[in-house]
PDB file of N, CA and C in Angstrom:
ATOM      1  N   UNK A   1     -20.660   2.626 -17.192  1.00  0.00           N
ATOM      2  CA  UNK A   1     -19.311   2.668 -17.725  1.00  0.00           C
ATOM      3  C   UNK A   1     -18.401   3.313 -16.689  1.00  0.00           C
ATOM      4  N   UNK A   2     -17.160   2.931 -16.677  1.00  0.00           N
ATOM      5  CA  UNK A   2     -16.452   3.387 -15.436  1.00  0.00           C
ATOM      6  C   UNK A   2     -14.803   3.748 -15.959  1.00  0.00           C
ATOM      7  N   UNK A   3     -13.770   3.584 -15.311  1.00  0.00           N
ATOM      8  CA  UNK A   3     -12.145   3.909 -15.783  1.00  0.00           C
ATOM      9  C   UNK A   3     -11.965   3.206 -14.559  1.00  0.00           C
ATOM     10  N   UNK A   4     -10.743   1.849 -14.802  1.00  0.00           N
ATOM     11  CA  UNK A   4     -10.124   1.331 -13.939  1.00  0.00           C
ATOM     12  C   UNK A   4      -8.782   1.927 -14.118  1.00  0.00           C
ATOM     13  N   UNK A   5      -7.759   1.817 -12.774  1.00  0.00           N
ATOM     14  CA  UNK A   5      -7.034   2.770 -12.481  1.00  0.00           C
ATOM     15  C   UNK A   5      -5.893   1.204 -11.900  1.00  0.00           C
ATOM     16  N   UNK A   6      -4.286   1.651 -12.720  1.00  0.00           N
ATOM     17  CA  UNK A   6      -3.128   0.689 -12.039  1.00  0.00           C
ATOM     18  C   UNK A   6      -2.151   1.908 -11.762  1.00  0.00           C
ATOM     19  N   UNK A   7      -1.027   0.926 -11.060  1.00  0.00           N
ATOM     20  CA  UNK A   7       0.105   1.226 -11.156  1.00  0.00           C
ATOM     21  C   UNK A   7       1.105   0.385 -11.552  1.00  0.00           C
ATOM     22  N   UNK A   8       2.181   0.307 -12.055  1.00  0.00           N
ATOM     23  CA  UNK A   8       3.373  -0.350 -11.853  1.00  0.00           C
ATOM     24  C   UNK A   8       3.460  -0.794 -11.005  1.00  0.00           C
ATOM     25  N   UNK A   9       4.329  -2.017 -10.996  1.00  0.00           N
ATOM     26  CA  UNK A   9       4.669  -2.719 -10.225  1.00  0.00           C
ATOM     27  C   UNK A   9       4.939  -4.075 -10.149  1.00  0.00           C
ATOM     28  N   UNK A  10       5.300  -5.172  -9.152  1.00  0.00           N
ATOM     29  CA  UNK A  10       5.739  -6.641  -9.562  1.00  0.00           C
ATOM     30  C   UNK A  10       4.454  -6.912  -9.105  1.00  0.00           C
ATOM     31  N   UNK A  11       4.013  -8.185  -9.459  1.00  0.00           N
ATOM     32  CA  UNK A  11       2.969  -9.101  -8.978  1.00  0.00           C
ATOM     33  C   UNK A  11       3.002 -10.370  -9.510  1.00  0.00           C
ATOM     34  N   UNK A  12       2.331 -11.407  -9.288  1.00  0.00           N
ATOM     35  CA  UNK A  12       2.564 -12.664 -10.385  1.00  0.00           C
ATOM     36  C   UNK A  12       1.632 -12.484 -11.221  1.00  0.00           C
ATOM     37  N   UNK A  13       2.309 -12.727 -12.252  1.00  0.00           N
ATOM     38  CA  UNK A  13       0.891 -12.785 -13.290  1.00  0.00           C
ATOM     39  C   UNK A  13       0.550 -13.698 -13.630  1.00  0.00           C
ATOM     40  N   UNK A  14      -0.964 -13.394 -13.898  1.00  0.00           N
ATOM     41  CA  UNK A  14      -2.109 -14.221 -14.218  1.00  0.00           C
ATOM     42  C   UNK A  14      -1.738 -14.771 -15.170  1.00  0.00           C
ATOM     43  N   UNK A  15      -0.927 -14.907 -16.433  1.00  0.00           N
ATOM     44  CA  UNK A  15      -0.690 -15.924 -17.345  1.00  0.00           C
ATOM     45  C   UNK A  15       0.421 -16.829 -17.055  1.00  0.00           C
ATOM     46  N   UNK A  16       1.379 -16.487 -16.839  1.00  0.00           N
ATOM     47  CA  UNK A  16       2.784 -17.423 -16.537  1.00  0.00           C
ATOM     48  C   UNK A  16       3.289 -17.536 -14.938  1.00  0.00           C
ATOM     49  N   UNK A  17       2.382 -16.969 -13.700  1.00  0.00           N
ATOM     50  CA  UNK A  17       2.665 -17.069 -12.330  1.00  0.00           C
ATOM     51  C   UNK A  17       3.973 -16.610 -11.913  1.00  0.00           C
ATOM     52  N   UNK A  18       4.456 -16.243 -12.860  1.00  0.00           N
ATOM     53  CA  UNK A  18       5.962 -15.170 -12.308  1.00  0.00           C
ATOM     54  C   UNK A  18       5.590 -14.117 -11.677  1.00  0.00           C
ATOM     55  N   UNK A  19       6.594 -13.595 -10.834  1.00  0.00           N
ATOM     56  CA  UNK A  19       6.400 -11.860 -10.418  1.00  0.00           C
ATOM     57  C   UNK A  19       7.095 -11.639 -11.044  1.00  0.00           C
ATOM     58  N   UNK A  20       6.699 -10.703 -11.971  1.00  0.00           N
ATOM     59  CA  UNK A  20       7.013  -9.687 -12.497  1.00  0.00           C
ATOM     60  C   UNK A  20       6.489  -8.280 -13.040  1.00  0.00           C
ATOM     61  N   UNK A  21       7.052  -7.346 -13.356  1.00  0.00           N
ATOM     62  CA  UNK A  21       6.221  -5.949 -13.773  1.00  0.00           C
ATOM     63  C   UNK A  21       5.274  -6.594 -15.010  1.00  0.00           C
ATOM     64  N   UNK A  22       3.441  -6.591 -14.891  1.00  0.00           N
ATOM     65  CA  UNK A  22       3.362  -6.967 -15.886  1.00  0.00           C
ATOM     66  C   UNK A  22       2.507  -5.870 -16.396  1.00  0.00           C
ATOM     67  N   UNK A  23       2.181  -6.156 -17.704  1.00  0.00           N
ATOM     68  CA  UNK A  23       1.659  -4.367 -18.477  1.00  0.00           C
ATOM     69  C   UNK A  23       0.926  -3.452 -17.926  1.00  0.00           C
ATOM     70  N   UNK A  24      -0.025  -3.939 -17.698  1.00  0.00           N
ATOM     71  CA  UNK A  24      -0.883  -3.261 -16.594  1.00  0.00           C
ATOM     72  C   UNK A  24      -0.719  -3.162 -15.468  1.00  0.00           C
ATOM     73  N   UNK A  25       0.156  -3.969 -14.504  1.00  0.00           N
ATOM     74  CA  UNK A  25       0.982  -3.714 -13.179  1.00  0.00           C
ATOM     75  C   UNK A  25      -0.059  -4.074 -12.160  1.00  0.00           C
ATOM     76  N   UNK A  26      -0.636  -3.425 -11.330  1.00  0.00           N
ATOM     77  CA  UNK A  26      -1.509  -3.572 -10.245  1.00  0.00           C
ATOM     78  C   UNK A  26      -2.509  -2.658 -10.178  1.00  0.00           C
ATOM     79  N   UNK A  27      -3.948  -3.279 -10.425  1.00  0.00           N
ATOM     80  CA  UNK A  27      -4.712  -3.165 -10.164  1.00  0.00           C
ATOM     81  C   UNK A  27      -5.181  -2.044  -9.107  1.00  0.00           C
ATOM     82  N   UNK A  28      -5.552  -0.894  -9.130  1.00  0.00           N
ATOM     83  CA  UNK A  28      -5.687   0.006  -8.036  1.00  0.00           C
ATOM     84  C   UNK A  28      -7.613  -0.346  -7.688  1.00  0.00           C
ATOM     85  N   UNK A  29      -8.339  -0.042  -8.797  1.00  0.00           N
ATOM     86  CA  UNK A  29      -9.372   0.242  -8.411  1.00  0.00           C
ATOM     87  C   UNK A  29     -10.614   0.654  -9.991  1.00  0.00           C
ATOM     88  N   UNK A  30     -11.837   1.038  -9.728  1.00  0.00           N
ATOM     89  CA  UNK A  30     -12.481   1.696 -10.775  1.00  0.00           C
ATOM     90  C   UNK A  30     -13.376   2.932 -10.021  1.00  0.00           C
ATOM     91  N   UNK A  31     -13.635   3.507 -10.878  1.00  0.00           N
ATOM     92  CA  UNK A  31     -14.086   4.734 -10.774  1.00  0.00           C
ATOM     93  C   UNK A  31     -15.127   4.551 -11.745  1.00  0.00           C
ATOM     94  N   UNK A  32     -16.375   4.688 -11.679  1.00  0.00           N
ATOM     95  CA  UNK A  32     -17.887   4.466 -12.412  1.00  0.00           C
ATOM     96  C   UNK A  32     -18.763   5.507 -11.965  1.00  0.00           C
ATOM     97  N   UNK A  33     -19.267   6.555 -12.921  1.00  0.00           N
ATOM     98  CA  UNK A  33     -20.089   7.635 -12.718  1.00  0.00           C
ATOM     99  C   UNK A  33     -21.155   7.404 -11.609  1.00  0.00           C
ATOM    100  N   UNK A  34     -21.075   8.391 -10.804  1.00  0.00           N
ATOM    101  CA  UNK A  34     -22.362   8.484 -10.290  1.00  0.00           C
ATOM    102  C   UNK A  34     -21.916   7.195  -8.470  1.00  0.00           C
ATOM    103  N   UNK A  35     -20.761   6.351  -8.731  1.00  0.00           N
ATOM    104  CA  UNK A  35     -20.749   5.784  -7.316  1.00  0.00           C
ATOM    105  C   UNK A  35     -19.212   5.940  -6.882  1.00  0.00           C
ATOM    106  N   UNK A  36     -19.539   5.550  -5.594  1.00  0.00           N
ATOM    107  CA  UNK A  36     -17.961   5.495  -4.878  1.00  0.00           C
ATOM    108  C   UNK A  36     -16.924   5.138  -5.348  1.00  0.00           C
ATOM    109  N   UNK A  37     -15.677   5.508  -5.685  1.00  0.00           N
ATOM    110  CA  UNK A  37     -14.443   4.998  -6.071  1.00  0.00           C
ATOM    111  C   UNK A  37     -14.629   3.270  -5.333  1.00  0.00           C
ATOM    112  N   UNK A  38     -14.428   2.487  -6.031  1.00  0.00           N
ATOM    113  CA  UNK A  38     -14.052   1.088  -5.614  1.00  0.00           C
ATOM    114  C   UNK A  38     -12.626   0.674  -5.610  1.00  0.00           C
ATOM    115  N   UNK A  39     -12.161   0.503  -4.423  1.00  0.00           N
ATOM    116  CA  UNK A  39     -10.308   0.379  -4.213  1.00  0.00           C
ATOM    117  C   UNK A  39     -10.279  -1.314  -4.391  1.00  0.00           C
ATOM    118  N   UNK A  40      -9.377  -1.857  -5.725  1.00  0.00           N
ATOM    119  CA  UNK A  40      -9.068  -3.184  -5.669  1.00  0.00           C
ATOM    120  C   UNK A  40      -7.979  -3.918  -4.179  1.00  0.00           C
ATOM    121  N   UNK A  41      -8.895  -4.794  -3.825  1.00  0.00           N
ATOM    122  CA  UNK A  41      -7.895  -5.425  -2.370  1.00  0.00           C
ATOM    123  C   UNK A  41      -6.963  -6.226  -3.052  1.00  0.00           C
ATOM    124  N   UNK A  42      -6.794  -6.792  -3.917  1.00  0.00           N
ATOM    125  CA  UNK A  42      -5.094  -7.258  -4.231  1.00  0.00           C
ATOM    126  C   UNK A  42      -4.803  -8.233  -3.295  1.00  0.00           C
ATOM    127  N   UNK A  43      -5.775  -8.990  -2.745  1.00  0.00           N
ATOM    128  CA  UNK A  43      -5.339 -10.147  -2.099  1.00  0.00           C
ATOM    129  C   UNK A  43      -4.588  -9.387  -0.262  1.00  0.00           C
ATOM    130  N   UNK A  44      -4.781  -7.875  -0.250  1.00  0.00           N
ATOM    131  CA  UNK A  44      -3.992  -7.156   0.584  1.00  0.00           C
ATOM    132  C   UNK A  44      -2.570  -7.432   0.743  1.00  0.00           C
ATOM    133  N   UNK A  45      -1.952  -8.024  -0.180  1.00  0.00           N
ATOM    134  CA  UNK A  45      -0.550  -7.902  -0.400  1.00  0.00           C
ATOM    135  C   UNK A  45       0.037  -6.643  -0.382  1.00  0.00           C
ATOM    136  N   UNK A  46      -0.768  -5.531  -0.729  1.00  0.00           N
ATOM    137  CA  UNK A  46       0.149  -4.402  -0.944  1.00  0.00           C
ATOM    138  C   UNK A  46      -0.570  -3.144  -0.028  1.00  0.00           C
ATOM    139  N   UNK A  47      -1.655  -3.190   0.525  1.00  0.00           N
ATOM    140  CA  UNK A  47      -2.467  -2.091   1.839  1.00  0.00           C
ATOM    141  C   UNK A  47      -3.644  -2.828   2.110  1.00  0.00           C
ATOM    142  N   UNK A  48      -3.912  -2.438   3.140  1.00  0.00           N
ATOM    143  CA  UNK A  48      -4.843  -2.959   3.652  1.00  0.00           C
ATOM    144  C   UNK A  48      -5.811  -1.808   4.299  1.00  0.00           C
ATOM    145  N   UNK A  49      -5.842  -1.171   3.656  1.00  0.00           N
ATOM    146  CA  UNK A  49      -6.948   0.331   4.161  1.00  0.00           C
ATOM    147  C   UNK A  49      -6.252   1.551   3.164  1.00  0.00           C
ATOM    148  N   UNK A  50      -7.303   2.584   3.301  1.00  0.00           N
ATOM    149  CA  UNK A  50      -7.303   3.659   2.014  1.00  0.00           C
ATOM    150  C   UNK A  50      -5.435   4.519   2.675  1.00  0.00           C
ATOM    151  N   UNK A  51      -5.719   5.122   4.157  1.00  0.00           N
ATOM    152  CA  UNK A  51      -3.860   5.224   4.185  1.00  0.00           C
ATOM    153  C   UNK A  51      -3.223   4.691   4.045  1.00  0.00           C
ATOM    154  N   UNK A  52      -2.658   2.801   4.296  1.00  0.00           N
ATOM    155  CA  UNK A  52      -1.942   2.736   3.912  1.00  0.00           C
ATOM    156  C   UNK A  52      -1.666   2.878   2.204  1.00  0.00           C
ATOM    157  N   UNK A  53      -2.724   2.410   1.464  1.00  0.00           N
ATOM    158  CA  UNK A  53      -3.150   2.736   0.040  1.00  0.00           C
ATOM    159  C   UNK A  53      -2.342   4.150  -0.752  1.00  0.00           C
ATOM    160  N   UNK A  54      -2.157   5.181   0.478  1.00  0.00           N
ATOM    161  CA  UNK A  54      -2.159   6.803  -0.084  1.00  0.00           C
ATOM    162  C   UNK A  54      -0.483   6.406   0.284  1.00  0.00           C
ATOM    163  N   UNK A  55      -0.435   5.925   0.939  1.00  0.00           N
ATOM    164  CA  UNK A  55       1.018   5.688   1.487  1.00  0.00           C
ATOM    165  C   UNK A  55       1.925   5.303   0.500  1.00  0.00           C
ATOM    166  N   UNK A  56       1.791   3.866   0.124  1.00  0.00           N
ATOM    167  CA  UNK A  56       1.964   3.059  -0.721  1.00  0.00           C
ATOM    168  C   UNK A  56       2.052   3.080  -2.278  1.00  0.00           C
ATOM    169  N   UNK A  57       1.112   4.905  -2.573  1.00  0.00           N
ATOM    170  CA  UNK A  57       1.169   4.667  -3.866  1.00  0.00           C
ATOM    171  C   UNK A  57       2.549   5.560  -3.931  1.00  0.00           C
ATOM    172  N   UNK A  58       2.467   6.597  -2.829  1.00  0.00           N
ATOM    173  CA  UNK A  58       4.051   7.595  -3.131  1.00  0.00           C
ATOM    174  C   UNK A  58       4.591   7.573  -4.220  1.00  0.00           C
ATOM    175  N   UNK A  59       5.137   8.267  -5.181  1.00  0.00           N
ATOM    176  CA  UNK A  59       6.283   7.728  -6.084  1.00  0.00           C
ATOM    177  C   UNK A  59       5.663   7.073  -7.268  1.00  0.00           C
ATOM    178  N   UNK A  60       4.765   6.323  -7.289  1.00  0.00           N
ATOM    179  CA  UNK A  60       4.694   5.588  -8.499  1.00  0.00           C
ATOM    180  C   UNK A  60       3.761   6.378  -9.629  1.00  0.00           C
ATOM    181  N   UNK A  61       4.119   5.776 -10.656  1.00  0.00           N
ATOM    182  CA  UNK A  61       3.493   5.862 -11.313  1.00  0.00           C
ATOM    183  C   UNK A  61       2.003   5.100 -11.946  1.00  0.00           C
ATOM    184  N   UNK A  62       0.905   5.982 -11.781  1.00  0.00           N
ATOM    185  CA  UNK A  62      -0.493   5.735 -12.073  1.00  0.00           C
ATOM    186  C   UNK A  62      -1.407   5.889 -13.467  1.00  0.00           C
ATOM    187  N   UNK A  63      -1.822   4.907 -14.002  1.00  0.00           N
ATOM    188  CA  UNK A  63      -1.760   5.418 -15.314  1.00  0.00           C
ATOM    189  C   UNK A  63      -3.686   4.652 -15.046  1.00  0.00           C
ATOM    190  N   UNK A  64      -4.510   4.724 -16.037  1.00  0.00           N
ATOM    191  CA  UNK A  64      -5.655   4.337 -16.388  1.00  0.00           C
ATOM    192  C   UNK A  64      -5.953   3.589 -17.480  1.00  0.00           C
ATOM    193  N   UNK A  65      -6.858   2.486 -17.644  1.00  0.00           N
ATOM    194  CA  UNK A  65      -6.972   1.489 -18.163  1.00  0.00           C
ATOM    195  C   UNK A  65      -6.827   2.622 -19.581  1.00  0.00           C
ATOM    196  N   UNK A  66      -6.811   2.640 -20.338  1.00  0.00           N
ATOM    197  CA  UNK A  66      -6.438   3.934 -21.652  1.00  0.00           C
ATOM    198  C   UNK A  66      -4.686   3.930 -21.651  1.00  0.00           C
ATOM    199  N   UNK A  67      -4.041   4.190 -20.591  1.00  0.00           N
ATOM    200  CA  UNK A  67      -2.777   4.142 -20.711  1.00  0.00           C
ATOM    201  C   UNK A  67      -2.401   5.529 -20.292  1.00  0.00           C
ATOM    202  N   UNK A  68      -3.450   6.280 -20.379  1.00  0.00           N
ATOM    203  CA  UNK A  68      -2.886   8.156 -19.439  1.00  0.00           C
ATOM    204  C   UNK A  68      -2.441   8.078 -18.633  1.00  0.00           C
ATOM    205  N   UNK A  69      -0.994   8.824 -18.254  1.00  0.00           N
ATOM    206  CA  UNK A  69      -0.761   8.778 -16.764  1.00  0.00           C
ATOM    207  C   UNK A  69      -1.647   9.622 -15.809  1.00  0.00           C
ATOM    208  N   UNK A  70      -2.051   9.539 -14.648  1.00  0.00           N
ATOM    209  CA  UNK A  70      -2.868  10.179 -13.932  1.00  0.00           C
ATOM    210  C   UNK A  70      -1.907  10.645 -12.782  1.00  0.00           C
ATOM    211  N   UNK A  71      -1.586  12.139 -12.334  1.00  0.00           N
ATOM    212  CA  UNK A  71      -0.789  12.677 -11.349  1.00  0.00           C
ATOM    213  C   UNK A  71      -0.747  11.617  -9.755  1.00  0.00           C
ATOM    214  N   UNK A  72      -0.603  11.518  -8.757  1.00  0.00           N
ATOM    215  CA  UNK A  72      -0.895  10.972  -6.949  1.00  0.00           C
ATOM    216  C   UNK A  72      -2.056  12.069  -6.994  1.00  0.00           C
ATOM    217  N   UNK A  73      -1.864  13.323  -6.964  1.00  0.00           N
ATOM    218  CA  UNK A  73      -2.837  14.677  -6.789  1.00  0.00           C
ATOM    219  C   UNK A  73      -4.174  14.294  -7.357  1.00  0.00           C
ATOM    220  N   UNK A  74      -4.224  14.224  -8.889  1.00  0.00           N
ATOM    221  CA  UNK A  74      -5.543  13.804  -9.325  1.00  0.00           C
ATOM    222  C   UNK A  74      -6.184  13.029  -9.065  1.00  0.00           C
ATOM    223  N   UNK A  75      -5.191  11.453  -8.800  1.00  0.00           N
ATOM    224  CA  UNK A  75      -5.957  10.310  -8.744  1.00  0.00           C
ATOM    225  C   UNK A  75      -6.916  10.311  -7.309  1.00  0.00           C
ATOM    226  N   UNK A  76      -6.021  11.361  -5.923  1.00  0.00           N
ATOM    227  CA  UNK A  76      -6.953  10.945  -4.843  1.00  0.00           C
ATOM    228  C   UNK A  76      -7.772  12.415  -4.808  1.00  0.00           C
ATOM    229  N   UNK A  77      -7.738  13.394  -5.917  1.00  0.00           N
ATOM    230  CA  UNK A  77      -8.493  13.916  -5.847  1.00  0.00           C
ATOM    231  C   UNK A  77      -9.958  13.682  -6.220  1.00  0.00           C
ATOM    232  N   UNK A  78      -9.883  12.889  -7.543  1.00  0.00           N
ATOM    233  CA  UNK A  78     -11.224  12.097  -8.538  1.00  0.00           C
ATOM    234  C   UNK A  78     -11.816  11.177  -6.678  1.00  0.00           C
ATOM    235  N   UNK A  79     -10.803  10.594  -6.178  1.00  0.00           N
ATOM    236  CA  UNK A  79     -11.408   9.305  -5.199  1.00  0.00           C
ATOM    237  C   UNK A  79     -12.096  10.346  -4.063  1.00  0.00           C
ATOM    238  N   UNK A  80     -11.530  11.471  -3.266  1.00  0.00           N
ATOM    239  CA  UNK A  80     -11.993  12.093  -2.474  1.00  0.00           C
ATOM    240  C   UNK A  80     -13.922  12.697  -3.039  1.00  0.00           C
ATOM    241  N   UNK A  81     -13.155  13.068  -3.999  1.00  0.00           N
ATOM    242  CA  UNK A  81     -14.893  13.924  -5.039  1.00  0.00           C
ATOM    243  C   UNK A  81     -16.038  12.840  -4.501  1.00  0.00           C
ATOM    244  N   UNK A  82     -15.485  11.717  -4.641  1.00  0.00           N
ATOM    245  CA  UNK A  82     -16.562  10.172  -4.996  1.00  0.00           C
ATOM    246  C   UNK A  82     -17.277   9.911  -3.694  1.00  0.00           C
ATOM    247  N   UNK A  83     -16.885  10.621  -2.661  1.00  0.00           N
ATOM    248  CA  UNK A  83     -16.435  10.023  -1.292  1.00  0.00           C
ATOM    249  C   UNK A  83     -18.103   9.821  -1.078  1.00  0.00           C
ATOM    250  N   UNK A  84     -18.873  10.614  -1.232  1.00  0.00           N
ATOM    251  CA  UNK A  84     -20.376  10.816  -0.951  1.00  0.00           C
ATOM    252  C   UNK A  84     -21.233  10.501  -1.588  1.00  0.00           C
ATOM    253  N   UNK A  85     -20.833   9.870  -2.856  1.00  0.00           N
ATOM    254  CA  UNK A  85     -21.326   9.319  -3.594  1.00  0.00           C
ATOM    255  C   UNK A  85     -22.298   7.772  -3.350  1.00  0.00           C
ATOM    256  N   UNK A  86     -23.067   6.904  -3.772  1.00  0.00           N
ATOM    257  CA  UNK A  86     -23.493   5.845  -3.503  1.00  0.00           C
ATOM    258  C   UNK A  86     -22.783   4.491  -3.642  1.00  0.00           C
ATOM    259  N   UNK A  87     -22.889   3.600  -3.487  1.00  0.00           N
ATOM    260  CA  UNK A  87     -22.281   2.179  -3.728  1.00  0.00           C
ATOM    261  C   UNK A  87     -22.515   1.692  -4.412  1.00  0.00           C
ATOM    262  N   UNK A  88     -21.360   1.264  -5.765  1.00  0.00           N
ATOM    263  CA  UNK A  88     -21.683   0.656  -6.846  1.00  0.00           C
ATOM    264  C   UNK A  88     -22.541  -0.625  -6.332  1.00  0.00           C
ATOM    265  N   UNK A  89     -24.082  -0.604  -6.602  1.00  0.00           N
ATOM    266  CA  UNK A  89     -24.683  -1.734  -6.632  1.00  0.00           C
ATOM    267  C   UNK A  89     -23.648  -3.087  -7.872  1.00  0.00           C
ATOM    268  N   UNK A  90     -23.439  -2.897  -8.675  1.00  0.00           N
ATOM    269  CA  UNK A  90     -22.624  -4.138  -9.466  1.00  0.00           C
ATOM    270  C   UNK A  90     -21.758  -4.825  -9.080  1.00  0.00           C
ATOM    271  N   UNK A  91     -21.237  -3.966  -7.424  1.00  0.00           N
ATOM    272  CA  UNK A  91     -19.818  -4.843  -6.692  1.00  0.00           C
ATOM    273  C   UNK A  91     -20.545  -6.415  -6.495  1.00  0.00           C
ATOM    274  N   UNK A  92     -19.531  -7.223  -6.065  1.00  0.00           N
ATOM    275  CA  UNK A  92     -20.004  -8.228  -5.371  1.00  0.00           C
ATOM    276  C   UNK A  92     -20.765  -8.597  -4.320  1.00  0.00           C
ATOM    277  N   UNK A  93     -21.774  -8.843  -3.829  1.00  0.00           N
ATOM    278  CA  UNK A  93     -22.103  -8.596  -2.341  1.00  0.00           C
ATOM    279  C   UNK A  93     -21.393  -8.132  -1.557  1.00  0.00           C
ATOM    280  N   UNK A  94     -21.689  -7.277  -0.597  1.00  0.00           N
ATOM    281  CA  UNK A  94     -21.022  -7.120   0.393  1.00  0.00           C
ATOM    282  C   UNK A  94     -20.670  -8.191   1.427  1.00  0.00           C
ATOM    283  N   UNK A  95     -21.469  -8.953   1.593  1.00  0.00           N
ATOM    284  CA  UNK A  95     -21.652  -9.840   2.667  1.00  0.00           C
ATOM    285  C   UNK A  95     -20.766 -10.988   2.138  1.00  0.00           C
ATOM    286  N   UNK A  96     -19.852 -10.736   1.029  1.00  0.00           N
ATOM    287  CA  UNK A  96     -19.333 -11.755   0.398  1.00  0.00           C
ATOM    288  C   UNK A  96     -17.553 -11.930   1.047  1.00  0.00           C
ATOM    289  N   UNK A  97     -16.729 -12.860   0.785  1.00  0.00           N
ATOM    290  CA  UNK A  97     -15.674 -13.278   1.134  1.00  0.00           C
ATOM    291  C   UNK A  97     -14.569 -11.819   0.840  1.00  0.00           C
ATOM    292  N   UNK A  98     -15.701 -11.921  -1.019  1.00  0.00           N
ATOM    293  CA  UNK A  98     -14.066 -11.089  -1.795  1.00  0.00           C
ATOM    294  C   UNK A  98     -14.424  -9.113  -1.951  1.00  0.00           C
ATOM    295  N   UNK A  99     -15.558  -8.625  -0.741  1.00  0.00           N
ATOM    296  CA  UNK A  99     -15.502  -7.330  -0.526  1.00  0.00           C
ATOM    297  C   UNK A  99     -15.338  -7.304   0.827  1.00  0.00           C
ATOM    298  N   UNK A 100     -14.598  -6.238   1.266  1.00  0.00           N
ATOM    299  CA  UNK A 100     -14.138  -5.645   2.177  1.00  0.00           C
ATOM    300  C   UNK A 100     -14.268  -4.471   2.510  1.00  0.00           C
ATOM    301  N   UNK A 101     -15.161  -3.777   3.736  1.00  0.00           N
ATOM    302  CA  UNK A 101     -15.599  -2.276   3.963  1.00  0.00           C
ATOM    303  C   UNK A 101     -14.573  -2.118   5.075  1.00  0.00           C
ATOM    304  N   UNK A 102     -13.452  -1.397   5.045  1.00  0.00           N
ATOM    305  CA  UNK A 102     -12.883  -1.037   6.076  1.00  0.00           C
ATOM    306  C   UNK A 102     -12.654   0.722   6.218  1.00  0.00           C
ATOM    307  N   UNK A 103     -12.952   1.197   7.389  1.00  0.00           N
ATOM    308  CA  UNK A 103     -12.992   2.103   7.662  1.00  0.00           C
ATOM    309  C   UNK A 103     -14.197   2.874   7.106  1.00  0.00           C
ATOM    310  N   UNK A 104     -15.573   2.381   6.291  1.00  0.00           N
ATOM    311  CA  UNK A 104     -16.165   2.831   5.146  1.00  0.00           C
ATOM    312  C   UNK A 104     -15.553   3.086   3.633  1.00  0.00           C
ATOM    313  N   UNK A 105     -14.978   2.433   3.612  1.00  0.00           N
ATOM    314  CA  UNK A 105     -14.085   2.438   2.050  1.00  0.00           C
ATOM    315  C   UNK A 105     -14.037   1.101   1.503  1.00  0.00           C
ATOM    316  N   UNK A 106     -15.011   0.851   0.423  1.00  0.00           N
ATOM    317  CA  UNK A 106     -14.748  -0.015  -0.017  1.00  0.00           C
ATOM    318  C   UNK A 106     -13.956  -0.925  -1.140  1.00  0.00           C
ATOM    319  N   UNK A 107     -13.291  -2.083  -0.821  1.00  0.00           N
ATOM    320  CA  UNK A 107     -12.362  -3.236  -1.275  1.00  0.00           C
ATOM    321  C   UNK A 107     -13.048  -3.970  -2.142  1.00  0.00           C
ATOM    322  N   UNK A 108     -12.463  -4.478  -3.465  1.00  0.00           N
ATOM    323  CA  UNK A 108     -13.281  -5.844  -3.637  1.00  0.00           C
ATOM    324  C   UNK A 108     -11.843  -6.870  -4.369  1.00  0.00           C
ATOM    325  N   UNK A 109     -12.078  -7.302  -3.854  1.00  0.00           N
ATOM    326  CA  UNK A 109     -11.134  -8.815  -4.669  1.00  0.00           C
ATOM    327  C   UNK A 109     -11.519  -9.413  -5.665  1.00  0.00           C
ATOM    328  N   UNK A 110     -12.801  -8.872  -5.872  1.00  0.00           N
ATOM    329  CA  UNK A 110     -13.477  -9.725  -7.082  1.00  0.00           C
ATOM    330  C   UNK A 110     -12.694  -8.849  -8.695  1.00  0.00           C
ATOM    331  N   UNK A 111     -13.658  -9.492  -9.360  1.00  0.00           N
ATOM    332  CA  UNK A 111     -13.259  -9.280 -11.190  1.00  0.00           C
ATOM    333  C   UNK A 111     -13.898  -7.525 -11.293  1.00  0.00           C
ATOM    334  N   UNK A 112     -13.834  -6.881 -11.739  1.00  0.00           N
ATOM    335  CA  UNK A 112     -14.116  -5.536 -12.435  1.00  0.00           C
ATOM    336  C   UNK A 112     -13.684  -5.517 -13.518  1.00  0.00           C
ATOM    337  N   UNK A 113     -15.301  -4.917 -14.165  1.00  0.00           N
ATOM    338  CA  UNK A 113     -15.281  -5.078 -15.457  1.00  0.00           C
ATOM    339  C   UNK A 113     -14.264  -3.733 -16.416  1.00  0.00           C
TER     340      UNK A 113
END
């Protein structure tokens, strides 16, 4: 069991292909006991590595699949904690199109549950 993590923001959405702010906003990532924070790649429309990521979130607001807002402070504090943690075996292959290890931080483009 894990907590996926958004922010606000425009994107197109998956039902009607508009950009727009949609409820859940953008996709950050999940957090699952016991392994590495997993950072959603978003097609890299919006970072393409964990700084620009820290960069990028500035300002916004971060809330968790529940709807809590989560502080900038907490959220990369929970991700830093994780840092040593193992690799969610459930990601997609690595060796696959839609994960991405950059810098040792891993991306996935795929679905999370």
């Amino acid at each position: 069991m894990g907590t996926n993590y958004y922010t606000t923001g425009e994107r197109e959405c998956d039902s009607c292909g508009e950009g727009h702010a949609c409820r859940r906003g953008i996709h950050l990532g999940k957090s699952s006991g016991g392994w590495k924070f997993t950072f959603q790649w978003n097609g890299g429309h919006f970072y393409k590595s964990e700084p620009e990521m820290r960069e990028w979130l500035k300002g916004k607001i971060i809330t968790d699949e529940y709807g809590l807002t989560v502080t900038y402070d907490d959220f990369w504090a929970m991700v830093d904690a994780k840092k040593d943690a193992k690799l969610d075996h459930n990601l997609p292959k690595y060796r696959s199109e839609r994960t991405y290890v950059v810098d040792g931080v891993v991306f996935s483009d795929g679905e999370f549950s």
